[in-house]
C-alpha atoms as a PDB file:
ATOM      1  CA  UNK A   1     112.977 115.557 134.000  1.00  0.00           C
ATOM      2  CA  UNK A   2     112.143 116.294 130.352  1.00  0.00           C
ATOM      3  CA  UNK A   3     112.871 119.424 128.960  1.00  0.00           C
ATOM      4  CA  UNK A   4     110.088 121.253 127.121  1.00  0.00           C
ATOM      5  CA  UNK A   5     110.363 122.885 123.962  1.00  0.00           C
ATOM      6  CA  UNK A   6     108.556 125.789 122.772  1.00  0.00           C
ATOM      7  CA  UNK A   7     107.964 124.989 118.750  1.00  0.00           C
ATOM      8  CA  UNK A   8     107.226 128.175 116.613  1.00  0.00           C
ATOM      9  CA  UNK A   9     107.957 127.713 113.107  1.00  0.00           C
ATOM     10  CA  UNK A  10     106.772 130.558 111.686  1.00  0.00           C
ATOM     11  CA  UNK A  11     106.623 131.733 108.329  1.00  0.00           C
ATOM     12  CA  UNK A  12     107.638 130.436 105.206  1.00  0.00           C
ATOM     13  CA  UNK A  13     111.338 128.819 105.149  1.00  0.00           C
ATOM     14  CA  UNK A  14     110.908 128.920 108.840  1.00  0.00           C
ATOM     15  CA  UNK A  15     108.188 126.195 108.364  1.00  0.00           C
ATOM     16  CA  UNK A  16     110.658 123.783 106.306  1.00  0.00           C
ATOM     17  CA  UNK A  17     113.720 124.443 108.897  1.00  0.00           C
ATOM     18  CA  UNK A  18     112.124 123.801 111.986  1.00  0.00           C
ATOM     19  CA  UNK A  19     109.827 120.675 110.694  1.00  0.00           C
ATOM     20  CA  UNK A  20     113.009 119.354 109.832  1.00  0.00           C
ATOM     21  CA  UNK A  21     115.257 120.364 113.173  1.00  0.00           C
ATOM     22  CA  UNK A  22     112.054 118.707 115.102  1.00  0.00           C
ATOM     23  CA  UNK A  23     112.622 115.594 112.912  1.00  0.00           C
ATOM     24  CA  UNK A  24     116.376 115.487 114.260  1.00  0.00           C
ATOM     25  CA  UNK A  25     114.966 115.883 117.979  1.00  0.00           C
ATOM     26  CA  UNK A  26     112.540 113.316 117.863  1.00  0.00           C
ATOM     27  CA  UNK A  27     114.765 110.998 116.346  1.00  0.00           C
ATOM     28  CA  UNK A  28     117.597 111.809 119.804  1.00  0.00           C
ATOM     29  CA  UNK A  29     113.919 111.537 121.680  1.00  0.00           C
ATOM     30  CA  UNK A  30     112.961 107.651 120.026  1.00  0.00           C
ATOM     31  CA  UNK A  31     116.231 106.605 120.547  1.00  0.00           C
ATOM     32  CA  UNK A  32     116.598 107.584 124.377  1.00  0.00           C
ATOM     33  CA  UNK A  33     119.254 110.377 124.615  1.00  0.00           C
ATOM     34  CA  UNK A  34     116.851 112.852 124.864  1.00  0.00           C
ATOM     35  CA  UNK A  35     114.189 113.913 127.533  1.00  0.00           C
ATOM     36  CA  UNK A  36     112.258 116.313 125.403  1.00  0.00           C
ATOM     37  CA  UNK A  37     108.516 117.525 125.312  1.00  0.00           C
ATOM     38  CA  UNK A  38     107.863 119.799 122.311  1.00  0.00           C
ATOM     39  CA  UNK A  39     104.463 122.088 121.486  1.00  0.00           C
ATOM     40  CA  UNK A  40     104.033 123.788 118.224  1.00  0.00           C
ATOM     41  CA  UNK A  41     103.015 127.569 118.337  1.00  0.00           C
ATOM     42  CA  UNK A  42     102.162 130.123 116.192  1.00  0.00           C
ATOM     43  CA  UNK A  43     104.015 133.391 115.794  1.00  0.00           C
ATOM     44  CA  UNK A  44     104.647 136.382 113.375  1.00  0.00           C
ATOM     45  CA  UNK A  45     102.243 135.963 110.344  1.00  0.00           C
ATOM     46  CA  UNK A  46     100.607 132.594 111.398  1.00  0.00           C
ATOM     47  CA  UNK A  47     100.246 134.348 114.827  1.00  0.00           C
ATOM     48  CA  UNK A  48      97.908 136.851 112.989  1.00  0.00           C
ATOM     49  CA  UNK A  49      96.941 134.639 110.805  1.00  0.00           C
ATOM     50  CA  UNK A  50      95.920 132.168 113.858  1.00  0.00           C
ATOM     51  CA  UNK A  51      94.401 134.896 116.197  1.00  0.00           C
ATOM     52  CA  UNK A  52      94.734 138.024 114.619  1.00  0.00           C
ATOM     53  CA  UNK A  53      98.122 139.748 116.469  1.00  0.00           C
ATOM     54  CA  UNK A  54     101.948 138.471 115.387  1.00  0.00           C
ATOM     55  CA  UNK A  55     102.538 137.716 119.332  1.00  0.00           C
ATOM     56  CA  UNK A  56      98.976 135.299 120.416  1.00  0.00           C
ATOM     57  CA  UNK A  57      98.595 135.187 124.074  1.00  0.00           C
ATOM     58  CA  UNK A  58      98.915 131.380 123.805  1.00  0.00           C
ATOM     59  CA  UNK A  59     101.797 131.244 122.333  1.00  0.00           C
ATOM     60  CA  UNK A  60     103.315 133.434 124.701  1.00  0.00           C
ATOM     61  CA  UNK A  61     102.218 131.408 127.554  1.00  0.00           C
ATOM     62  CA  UNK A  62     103.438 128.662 126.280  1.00  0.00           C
ATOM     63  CA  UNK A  63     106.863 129.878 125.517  1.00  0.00           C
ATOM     64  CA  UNK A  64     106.891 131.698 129.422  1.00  0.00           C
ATOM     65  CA  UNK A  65     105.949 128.113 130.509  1.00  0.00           C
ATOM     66  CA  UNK A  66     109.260 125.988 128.335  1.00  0.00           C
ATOM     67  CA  UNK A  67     112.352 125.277 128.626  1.00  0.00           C
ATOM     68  CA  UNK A  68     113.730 126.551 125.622  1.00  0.00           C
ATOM     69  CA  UNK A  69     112.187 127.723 121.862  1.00  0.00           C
ATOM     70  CA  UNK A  70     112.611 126.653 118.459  1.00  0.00           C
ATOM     71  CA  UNK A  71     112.114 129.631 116.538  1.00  0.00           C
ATOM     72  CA  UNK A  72     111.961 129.835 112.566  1.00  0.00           C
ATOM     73  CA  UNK A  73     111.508 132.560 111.112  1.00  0.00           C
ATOM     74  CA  UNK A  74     108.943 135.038 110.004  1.00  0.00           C
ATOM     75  CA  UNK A  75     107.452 137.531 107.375  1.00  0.00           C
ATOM     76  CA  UNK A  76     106.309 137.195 103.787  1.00  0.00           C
ATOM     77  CA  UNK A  77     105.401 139.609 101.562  1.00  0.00           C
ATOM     78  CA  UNK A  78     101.375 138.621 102.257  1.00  0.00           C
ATOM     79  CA  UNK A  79     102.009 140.638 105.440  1.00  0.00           C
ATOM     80  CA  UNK A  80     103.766 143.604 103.546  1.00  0.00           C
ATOM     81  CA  UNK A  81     100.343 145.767 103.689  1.00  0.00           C
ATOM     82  CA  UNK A  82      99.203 145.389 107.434  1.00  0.00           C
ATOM     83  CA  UNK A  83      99.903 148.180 109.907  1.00  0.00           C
ATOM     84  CA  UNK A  84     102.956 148.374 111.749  1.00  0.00           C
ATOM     85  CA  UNK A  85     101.677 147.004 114.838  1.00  0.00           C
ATOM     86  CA  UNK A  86     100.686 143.482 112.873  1.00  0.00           C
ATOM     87  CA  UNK A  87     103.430 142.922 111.281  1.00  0.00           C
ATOM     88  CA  UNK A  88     105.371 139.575 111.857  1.00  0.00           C
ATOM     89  CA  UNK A  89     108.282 141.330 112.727  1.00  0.00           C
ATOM     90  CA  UNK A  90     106.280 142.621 115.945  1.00  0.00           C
ATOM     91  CA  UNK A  91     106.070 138.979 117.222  1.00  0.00           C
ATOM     92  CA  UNK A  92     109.851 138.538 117.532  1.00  0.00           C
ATOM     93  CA  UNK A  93     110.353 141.907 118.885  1.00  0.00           C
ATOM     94  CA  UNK A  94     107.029 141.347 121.421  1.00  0.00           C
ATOM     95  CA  UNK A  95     108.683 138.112 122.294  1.00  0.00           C
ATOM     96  CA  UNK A  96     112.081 138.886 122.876  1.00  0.00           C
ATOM     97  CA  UNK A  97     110.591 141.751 125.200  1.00  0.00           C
ATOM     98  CA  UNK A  98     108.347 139.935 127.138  1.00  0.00           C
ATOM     99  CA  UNK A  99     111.058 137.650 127.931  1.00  0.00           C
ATOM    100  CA  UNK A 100     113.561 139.845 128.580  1.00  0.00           C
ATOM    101  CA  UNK A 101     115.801 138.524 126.296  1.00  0.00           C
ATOM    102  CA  UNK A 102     119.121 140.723 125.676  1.00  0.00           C
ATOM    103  CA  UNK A 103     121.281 138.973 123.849  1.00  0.00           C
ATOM    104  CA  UNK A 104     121.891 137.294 120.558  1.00  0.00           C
ATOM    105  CA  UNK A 105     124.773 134.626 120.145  1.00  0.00           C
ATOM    106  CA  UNK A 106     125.650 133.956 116.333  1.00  0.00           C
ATOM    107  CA  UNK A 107     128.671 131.885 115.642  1.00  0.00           C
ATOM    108  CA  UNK A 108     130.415 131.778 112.354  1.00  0.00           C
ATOM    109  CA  UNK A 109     132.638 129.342 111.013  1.00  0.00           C
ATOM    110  CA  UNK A 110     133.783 129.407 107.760  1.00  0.00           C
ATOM    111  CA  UNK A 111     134.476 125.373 106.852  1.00  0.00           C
ATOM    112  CA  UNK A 112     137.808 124.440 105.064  1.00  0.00           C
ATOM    113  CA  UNK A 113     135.730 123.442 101.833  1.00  0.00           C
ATOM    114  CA  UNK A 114     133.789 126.551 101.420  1.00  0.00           C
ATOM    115  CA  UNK A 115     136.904 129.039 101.396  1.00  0.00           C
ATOM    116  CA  UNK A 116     137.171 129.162  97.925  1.00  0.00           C
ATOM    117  CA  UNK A 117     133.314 129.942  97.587  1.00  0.00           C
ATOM    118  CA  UNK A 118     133.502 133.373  99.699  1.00  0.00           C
ATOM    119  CA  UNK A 119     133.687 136.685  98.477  1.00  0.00           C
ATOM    120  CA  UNK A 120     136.650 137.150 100.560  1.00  0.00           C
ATOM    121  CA  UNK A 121     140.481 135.776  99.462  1.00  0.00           C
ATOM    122  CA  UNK A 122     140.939 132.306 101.088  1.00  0.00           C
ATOM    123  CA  UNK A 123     143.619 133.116 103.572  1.00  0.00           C
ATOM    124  CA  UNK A 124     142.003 136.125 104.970  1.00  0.00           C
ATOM    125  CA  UNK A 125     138.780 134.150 106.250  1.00  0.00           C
ATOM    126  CA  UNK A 126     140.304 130.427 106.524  1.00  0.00           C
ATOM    127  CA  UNK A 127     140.081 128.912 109.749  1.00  0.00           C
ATOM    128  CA  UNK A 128     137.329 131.933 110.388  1.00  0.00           C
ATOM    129  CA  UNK A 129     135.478 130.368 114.111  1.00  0.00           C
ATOM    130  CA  UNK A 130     133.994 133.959 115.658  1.00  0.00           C
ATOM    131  CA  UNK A 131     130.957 134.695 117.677  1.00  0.00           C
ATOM    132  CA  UNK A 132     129.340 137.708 117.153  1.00  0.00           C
ATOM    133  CA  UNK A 133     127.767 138.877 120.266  1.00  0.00           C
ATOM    134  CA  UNK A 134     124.683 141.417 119.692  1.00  0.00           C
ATOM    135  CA  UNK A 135     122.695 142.851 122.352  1.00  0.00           C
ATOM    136  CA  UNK A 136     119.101 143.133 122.126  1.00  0.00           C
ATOM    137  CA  UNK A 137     117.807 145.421 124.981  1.00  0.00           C
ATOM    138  CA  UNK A 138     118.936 149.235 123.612  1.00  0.00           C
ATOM    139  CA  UNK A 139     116.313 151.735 122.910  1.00  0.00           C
ATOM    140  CA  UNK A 140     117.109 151.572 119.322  1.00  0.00           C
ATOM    141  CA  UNK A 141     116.376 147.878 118.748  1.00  0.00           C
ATOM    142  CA  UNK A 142     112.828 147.914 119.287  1.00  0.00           C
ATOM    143  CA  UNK A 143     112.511 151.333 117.054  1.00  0.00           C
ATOM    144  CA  UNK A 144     111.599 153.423 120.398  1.00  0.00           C
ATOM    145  CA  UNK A 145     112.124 155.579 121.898  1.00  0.00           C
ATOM    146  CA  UNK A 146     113.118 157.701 118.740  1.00  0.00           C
ATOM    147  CA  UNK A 147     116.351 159.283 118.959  1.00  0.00           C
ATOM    148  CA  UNK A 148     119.141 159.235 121.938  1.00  0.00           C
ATOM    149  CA  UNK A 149     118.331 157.810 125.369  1.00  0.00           C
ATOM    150  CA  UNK A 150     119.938 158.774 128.966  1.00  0.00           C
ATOM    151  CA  UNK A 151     120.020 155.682 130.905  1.00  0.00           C
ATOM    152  CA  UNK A 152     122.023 155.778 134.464  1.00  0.00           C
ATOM    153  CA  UNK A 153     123.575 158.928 133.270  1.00  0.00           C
ATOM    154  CA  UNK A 154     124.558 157.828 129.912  1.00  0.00           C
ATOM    155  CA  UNK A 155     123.854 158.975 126.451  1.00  0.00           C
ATOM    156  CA  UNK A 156     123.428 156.161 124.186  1.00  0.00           C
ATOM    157  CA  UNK A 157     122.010 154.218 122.013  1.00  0.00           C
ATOM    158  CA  UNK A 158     122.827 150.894 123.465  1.00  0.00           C
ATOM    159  CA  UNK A 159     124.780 151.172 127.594  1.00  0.00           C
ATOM    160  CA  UNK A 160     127.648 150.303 128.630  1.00  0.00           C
ATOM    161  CA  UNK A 161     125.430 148.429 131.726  1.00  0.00           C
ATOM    162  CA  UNK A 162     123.479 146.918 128.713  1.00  0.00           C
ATOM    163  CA  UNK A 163     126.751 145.702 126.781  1.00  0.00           C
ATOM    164  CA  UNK A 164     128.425 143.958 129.781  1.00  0.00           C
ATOM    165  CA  UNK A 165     125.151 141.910 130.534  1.00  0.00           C
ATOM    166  CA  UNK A 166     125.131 140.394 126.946  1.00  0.00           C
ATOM    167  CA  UNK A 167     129.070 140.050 127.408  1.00  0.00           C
ATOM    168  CA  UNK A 168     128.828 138.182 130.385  1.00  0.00           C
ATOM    169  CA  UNK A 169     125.642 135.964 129.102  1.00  0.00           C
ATOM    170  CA  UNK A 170     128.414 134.788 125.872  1.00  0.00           C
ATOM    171  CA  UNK A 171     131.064 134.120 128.081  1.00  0.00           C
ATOM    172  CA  UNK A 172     129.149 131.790 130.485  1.00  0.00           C
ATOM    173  CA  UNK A 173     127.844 129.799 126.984  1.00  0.00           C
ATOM    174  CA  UNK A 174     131.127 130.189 125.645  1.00  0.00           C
ATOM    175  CA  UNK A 175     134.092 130.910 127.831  1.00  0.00           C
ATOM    176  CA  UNK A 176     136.955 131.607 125.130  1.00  0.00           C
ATOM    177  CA  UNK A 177     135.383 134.585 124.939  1.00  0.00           C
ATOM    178  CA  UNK A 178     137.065 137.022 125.855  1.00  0.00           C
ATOM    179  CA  UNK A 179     137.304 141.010 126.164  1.00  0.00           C
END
């Protein structure tokens, strides 16, 4: 069964990165070691440009309806001057919402050749291989509401309920994580 893609390039570099990563799944598709459909949506300020809101209906259908995403990235300073609620930014943060998506998985790995380039002394970040875990559901992500919550009898920013759910989401993708 072929697994679709939800394409959404974006805005500006976002447009060169993801033309480029969709180049490197086509080529696994041609060659047979990859099952993939892939549909190209806008979002952030080609969503507004497109149909006049960062977050179109159609592309949020369509990325409800894949697989998986391929997200750029978004903004430019054309956008600087619309109100809030058009703003690229509002796409990805629409997005992320309507899918319920609470958790952000970054690895960093510093490669042996590039020690010597970091601001950092070479022995304190050499064989660096960390994943930063950040949770994306808390109050204060999304800018509302303003100030403290009280969720289940807590008062926080971000919960403790909300901080195990991202915990246990990295350890299933990667399992050497650990407390």
């Amino acid at each position: 069964m072929s697994t679709k893609i939800a394409v959404m390039p974006g805005d500006g570099i976002g447009i060169e990165i993801v033309a480029e990563a969709v180049k490197i799944l086509e080529h696994y598709k041609s060659s047979g070691r990859l099952d993939v459909e892939m549909e190209e949506a806008p979002v952030g300020g080609a969503g507004y440009d497109a149909a006049g809101k960062p977050l179109p209906d159609e592309t949020l259908a369509l990325a409800r309806g894949s697989d998986a995403i391929l997200f750029g990235a978004i903004g430019g300073l054309e956008y600087d001057e619309l109100p809030r609620e058009l703003r690229p930014e509002r796409g990805l943060l629409a997005l992320r919402s309507e899918l319920e998506l609470f958790a952000n998985l970054r690895p960093a790995i510093l490669y042996p050749q590039l020690a010597d380039a970091s601001s950092l002394k070479p022995e304190v970040v050499s064989g660096l291989d960390i994943m930063i875990v950040r949770e994306l559901t808390g109050g204060i992500y999304f800018g509302e509401p303003r100030g403290i919550d009280e969720v289940d009898g807590e008062r926080r920013v971000t919960t403790r309920s909300s901080i195990k759910r991202a915990k246990s989401t990295a350890s299933a993708v990667s399992p050497s994580i650990s407390r």
